[in-house]
N, C-alpha and C. Protein backbone atom coordinates (compact mmCIF):
# COMPACT_ATOMS: atom_id res chain seq x y z
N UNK A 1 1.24 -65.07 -4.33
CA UNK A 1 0.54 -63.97 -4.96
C UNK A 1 -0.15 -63.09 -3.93
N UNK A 2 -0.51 -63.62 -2.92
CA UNK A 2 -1.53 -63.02 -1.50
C UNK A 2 -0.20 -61.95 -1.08
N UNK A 3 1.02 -62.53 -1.18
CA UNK A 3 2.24 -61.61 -0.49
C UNK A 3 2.00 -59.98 -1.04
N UNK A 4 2.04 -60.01 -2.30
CA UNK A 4 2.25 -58.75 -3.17
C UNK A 4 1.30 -58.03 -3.10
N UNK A 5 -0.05 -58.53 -2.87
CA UNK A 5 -1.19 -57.92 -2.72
C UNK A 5 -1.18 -57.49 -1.22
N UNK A 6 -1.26 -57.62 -0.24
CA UNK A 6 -1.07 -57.28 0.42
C UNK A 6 0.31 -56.41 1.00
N UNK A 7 1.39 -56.36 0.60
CA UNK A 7 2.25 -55.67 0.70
C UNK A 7 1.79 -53.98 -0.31
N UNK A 8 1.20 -54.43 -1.24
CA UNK A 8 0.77 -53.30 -1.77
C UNK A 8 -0.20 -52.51 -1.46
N UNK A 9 -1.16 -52.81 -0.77
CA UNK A 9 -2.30 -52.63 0.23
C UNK A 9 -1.64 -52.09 1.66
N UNK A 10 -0.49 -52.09 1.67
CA UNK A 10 0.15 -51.85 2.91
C UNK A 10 0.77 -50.70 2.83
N UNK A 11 1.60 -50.71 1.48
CA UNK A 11 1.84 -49.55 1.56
C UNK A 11 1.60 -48.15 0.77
N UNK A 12 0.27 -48.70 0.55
CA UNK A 12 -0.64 -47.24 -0.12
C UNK A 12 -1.40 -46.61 0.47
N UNK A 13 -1.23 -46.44 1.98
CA UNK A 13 -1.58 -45.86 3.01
C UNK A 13 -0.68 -44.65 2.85
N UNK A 14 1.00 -45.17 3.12
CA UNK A 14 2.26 -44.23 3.43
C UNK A 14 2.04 -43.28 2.31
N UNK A 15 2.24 -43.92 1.01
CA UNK A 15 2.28 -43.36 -0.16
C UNK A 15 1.38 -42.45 -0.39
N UNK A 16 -0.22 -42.56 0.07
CA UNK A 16 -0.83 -41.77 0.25
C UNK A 16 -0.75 -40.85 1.04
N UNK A 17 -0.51 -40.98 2.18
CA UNK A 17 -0.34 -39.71 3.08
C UNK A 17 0.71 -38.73 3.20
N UNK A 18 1.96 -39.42 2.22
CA UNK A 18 2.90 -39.04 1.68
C UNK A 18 2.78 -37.99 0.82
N UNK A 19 1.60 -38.32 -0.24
CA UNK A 19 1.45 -37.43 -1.09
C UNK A 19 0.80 -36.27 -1.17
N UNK A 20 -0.10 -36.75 0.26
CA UNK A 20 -0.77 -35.41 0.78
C UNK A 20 -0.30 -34.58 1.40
N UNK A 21 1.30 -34.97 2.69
CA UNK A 21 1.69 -34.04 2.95
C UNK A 21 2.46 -33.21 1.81
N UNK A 22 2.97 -33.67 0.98
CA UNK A 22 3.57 -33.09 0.05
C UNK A 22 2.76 -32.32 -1.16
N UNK A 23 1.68 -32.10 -0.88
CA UNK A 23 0.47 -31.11 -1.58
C UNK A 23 0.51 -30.20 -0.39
N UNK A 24 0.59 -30.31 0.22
CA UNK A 24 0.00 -29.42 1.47
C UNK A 24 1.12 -28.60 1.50
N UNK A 25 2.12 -28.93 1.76
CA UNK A 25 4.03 -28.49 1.79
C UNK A 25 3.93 -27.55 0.89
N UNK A 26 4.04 -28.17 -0.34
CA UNK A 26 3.75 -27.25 -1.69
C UNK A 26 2.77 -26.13 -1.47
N UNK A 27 1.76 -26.31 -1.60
CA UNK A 27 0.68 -25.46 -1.68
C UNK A 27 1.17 -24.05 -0.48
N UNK A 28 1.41 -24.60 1.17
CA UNK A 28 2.09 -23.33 2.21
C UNK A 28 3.10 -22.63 1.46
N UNK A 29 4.14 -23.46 0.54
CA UNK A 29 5.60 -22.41 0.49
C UNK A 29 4.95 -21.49 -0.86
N UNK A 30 3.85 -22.07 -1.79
CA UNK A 30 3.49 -21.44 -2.80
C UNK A 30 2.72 -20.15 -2.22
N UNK A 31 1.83 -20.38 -1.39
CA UNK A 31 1.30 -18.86 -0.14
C UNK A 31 2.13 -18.27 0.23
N UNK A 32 3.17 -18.98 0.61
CA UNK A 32 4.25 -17.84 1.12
C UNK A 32 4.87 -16.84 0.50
N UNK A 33 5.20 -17.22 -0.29
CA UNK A 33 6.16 -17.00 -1.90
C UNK A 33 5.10 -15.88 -2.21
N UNK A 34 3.58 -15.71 -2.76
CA UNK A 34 3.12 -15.25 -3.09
C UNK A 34 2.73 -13.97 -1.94
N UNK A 35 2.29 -13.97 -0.69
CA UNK A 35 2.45 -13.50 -0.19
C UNK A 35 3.53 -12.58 0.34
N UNK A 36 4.96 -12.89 0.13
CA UNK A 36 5.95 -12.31 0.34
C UNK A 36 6.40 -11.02 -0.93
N UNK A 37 5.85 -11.54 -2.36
CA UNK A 37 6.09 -10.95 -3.07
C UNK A 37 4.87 -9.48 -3.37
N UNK A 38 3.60 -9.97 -2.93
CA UNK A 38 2.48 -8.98 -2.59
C UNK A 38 3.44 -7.71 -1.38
N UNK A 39 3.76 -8.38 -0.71
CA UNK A 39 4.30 -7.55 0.67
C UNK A 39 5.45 -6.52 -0.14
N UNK A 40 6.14 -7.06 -0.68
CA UNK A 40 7.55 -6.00 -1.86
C UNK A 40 6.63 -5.43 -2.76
N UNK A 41 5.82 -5.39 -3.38
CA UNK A 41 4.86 -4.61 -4.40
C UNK A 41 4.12 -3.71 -3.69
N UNK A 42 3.97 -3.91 -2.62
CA UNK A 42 2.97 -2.47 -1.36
C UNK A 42 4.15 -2.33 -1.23
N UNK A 43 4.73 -2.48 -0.66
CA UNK A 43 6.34 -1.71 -0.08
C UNK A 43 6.61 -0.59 -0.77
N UNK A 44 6.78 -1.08 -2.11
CA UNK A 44 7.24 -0.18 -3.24
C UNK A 44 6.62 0.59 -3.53
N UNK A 45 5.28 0.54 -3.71
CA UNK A 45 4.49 1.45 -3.60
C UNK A 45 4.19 2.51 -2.67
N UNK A 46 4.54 1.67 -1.39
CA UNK A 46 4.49 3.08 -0.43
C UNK A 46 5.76 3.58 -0.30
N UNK A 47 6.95 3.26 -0.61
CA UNK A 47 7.64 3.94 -0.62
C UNK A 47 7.58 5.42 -1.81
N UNK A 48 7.11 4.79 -2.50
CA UNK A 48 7.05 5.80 -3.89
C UNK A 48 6.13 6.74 -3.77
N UNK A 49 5.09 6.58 -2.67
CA UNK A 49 4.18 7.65 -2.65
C UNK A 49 4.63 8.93 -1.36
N UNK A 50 5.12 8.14 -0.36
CA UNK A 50 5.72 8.56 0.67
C UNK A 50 6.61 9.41 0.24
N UNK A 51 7.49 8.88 -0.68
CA UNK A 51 9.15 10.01 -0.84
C UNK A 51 8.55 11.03 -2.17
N UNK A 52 7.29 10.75 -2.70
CA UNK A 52 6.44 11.65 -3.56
C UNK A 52 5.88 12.55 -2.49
N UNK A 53 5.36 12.56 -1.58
CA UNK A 53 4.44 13.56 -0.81
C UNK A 53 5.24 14.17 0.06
N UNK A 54 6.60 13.55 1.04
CA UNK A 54 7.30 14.28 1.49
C UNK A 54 8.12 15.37 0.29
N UNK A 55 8.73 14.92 -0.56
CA UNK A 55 9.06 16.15 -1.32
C UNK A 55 8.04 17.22 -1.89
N UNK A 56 7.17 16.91 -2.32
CA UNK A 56 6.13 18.22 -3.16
C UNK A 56 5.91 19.06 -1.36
N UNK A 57 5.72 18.52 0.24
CA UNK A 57 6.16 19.59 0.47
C UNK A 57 6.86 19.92 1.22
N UNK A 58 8.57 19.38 0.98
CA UNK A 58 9.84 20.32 1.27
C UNK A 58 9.31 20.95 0.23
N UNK A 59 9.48 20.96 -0.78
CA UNK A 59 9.16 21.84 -1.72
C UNK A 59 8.56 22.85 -1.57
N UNK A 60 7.66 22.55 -1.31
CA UNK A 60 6.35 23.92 -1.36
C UNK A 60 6.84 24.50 -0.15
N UNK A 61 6.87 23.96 0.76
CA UNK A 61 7.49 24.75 2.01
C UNK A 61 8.59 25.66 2.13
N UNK A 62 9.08 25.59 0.71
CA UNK A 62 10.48 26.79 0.97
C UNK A 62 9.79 28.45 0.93
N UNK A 63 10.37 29.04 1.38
CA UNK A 63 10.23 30.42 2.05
C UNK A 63 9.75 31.26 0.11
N UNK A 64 10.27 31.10 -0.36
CA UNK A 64 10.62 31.63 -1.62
C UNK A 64 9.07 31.11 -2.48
N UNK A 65 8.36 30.17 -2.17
CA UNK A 65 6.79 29.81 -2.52
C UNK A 65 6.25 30.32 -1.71
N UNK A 66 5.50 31.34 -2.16
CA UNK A 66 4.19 31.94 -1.78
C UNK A 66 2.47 31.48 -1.73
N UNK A 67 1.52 31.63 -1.16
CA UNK A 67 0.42 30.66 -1.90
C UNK A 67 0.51 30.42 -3.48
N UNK A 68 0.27 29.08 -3.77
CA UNK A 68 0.14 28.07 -4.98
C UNK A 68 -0.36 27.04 -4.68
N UNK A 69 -1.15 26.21 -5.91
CA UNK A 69 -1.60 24.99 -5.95
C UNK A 69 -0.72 24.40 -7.04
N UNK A 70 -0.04 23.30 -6.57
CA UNK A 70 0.16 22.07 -7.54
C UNK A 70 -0.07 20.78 -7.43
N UNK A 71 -0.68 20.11 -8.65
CA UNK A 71 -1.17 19.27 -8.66
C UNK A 71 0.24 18.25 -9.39
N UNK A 72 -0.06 16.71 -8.65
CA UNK A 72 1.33 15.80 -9.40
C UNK A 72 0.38 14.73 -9.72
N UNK A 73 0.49 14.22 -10.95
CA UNK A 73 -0.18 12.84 -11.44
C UNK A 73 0.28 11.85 -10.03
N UNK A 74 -0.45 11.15 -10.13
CA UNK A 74 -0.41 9.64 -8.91
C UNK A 74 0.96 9.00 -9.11
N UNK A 75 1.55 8.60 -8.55
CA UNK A 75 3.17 7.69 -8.84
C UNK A 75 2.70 6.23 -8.62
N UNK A 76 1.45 6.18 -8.56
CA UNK A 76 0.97 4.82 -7.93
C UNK A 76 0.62 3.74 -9.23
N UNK A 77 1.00 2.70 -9.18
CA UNK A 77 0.70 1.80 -10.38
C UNK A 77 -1.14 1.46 -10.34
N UNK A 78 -1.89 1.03 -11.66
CA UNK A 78 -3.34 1.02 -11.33
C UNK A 78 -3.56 -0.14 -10.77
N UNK A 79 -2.20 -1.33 -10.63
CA UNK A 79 -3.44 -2.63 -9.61
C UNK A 79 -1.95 -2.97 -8.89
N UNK A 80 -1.71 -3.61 -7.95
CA UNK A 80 -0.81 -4.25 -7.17
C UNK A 80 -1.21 -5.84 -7.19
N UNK A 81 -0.02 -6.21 -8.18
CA UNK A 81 -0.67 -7.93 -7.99
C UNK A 81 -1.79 -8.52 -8.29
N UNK A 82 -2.15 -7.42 -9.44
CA UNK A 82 -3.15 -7.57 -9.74
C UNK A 82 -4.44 -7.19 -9.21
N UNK A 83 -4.50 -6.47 -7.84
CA UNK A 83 -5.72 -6.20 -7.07
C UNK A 83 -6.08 -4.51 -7.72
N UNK A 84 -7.09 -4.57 -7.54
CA UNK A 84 -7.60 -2.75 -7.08
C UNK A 84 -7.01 -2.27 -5.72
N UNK A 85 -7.45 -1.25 -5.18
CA UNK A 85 -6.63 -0.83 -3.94
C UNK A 85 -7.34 0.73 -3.87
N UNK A 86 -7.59 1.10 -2.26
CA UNK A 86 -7.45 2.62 -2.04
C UNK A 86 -6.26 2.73 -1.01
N UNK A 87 -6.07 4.37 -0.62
CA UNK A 87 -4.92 4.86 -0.44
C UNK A 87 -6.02 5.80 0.78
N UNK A 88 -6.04 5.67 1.96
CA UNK A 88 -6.86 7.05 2.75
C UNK A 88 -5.40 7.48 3.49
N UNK A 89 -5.83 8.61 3.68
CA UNK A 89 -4.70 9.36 5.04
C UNK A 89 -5.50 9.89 6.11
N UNK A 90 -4.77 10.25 7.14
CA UNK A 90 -4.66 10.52 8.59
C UNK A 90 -3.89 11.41 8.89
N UNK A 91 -3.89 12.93 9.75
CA UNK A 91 -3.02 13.38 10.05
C UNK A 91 -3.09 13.05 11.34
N UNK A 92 -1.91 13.39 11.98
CA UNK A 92 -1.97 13.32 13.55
C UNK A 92 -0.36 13.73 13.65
N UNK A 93 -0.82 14.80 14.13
CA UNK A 93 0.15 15.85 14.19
C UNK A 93 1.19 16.23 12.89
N UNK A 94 2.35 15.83 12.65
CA UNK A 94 3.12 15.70 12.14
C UNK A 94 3.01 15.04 11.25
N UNK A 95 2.54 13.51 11.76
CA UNK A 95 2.64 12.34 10.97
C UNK A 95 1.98 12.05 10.01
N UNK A 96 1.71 11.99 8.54
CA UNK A 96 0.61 11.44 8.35
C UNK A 96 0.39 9.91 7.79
N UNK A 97 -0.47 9.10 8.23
CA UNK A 97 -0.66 7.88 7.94
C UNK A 97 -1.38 7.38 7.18
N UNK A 98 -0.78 6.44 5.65
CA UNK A 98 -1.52 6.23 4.56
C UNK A 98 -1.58 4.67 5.34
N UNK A 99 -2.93 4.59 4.42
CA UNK A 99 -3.69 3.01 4.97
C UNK A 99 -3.75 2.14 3.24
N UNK A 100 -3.14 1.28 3.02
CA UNK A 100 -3.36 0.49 1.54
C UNK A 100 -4.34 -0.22 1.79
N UNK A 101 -5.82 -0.38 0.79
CA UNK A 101 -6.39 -1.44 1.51
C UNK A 101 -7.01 -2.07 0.11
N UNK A 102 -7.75 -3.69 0.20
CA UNK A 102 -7.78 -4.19 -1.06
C UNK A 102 -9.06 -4.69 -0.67
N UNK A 103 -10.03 -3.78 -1.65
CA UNK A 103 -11.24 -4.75 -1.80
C UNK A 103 -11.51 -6.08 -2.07
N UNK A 104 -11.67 -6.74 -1.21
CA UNK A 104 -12.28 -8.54 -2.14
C UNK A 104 -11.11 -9.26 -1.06
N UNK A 105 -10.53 -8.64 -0.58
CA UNK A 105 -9.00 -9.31 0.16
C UNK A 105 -8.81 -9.36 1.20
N UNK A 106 -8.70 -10.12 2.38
CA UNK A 106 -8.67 -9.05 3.57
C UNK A 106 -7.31 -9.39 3.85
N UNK A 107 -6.61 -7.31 3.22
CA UNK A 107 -5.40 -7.43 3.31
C UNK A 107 -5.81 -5.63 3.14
N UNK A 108 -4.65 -4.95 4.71
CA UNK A 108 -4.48 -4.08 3.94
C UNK A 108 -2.95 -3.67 5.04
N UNK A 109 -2.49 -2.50 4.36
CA UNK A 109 -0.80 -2.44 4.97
C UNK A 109 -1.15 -0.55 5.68
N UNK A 110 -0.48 -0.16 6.26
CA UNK A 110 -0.16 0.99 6.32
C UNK A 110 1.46 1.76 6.37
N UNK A 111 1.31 2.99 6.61
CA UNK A 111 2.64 3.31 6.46
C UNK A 111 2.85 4.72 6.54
N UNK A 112 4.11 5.36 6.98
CA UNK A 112 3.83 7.18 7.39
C UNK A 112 4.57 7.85 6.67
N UNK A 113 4.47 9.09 7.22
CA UNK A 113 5.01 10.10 6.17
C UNK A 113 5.26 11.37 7.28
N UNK A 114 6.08 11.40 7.64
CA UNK A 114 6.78 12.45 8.69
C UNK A 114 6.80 13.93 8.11
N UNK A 115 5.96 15.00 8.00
CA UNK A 115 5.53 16.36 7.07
C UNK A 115 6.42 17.16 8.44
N UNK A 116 6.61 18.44 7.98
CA UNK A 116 6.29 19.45 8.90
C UNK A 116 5.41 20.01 9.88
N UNK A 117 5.69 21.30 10.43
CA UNK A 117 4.46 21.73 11.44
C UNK A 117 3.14 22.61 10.51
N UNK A 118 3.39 22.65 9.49
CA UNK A 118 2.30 23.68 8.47
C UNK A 118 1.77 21.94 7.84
N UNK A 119 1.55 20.96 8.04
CA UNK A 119 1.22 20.50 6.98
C UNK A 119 -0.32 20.26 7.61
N UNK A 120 -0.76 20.00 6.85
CA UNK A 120 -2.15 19.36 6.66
C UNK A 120 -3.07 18.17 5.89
N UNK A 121 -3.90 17.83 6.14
CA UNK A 121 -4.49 16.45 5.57
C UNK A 121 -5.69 16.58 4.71
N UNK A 122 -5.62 17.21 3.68
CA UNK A 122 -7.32 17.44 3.35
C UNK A 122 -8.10 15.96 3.10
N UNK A 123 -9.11 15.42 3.84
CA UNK A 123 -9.99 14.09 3.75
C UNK A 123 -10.01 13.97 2.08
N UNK A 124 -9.42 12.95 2.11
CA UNK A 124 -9.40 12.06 0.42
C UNK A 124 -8.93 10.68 0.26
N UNK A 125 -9.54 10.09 -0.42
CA UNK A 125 -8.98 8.77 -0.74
C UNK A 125 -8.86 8.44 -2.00
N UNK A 126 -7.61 7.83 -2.59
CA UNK A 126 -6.78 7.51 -3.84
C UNK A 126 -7.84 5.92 -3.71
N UNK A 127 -8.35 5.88 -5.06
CA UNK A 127 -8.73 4.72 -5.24
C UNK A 127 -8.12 4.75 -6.54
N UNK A 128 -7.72 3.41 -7.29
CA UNK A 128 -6.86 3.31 -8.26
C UNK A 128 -7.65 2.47 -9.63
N UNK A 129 -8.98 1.95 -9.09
CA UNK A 129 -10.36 2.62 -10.60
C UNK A 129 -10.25 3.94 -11.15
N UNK A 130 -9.86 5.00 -10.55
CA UNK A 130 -9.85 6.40 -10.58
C UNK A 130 -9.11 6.86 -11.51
N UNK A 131 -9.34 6.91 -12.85
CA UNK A 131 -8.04 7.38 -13.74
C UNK A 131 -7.83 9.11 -13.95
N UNK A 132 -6.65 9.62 -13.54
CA UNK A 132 -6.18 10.71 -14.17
C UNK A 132 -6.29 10.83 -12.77
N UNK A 133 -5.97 10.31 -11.47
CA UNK A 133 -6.03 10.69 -9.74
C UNK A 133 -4.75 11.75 -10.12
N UNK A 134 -4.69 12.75 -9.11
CA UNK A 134 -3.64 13.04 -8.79
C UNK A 134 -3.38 13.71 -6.97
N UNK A 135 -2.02 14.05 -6.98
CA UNK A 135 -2.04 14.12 -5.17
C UNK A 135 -1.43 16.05 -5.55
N UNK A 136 -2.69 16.78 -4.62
CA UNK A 136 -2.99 18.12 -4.71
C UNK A 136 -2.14 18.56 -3.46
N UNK A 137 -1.08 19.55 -4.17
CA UNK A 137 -0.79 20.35 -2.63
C UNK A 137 -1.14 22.02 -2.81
N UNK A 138 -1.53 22.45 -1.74
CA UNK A 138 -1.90 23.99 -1.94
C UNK A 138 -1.19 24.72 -0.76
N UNK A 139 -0.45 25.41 -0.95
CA UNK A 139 0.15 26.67 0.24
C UNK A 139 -1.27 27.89 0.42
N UNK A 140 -1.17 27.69 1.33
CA UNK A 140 -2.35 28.83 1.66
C UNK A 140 -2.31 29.85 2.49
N UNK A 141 -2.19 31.12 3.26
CA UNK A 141 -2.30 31.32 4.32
C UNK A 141 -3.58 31.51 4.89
N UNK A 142 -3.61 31.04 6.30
CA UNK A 142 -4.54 30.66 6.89
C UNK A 142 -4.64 31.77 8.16
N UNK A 143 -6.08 32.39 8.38
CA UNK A 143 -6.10 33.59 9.15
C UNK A 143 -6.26 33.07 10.60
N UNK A 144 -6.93 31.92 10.83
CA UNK A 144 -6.87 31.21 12.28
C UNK A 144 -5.70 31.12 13.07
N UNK A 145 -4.70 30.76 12.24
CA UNK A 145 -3.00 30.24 12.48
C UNK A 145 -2.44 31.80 12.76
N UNK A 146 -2.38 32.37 11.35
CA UNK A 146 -1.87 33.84 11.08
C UNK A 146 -0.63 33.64 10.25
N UNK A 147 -0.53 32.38 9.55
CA UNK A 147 0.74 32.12 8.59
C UNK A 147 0.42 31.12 7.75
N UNK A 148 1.22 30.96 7.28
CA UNK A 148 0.84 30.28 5.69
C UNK A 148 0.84 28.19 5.98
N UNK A 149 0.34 27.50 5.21
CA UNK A 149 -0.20 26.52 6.00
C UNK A 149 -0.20 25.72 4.73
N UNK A 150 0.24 24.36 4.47
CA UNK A 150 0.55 23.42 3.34
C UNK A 150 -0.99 22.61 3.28
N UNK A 151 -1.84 22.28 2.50
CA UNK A 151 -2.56 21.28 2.73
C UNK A 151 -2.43 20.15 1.53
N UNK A 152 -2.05 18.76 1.85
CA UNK A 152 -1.85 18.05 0.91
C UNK A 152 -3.35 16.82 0.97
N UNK A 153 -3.57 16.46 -0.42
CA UNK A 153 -4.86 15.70 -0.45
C UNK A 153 -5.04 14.42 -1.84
N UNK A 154 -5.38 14.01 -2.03
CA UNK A 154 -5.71 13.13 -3.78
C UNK A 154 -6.50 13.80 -4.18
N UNK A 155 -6.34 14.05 -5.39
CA UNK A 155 -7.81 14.47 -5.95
C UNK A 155 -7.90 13.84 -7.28
């Protein structure tokens, strides 16, 4: 009877540590998984805002638009994965660079948007509490320059 007891005492060490690596295993590929699928939901999103802001201005930029303002509802969903989220930009030069970032999370992505030489950045940030956001473009001409000048912004 001492055999079994002790054989069982022996091996509920393995069994245990067995079972812990295999919580632990689980638990990484379940982060991953979740994480990977957060990463395709910003993706998508910046893609959708990106190929939204480069067109409104090819658009506006054709010769045949004169100063105008148009305004486009947000293409942006209100939570990613469930989070809140803002949206800031950056110009620098050409480029401009949206920043995704998530309150409560520390997670945020960025991503660009290749404009023309007229474009511009008016300071704004898309927060997605914000209902009825939309992304403002205005053709303007501008007397500093001496020609007409795109400025895109959230409002």
């Amino acid at each position: 009877m001492a055999s079994v007891v002790t054989e069982h005492v022996i091996l509920l060490a393995p069994v245990f540590f067995t079972m812990m690596i295999f919580a632990l295993v689980a638990n990484a590929v379940a982060l991953n998984y979740s994480t990977q699928q957060r990463e395709i939901i910003i993706e998508g999103a910046e893609n959708q805002l990106t190929t939204t802001l480069s067109q409104l201005y090819s658009t506006v930029c054709q010769t045949e638009i004169q100063e105008c303002i148009i305004t486009k509802s947000d293409p942006l969903p209100e939570q990613i994965d469930g989070q809140t989220y803002t949206v800031s930009g950056k110009m620098n030069g050409n480029v401009l660079s949206l920043t995704f970032n998530f309150p409560g999370i520390p997670l945020s992505d960025e991503t660009v948007v290749n404009l023309g030489p007229l474009a511009q950045w008016g300071p704004s940030t898309f927060s997605s509490t914000v209902k009825n956001s939309v992304i403002r473009v205005e053709k303007y001409y501008d007397s500093a320059v001496g020609d007409l000048r795109v400025k895109l912004s959230f409002g």
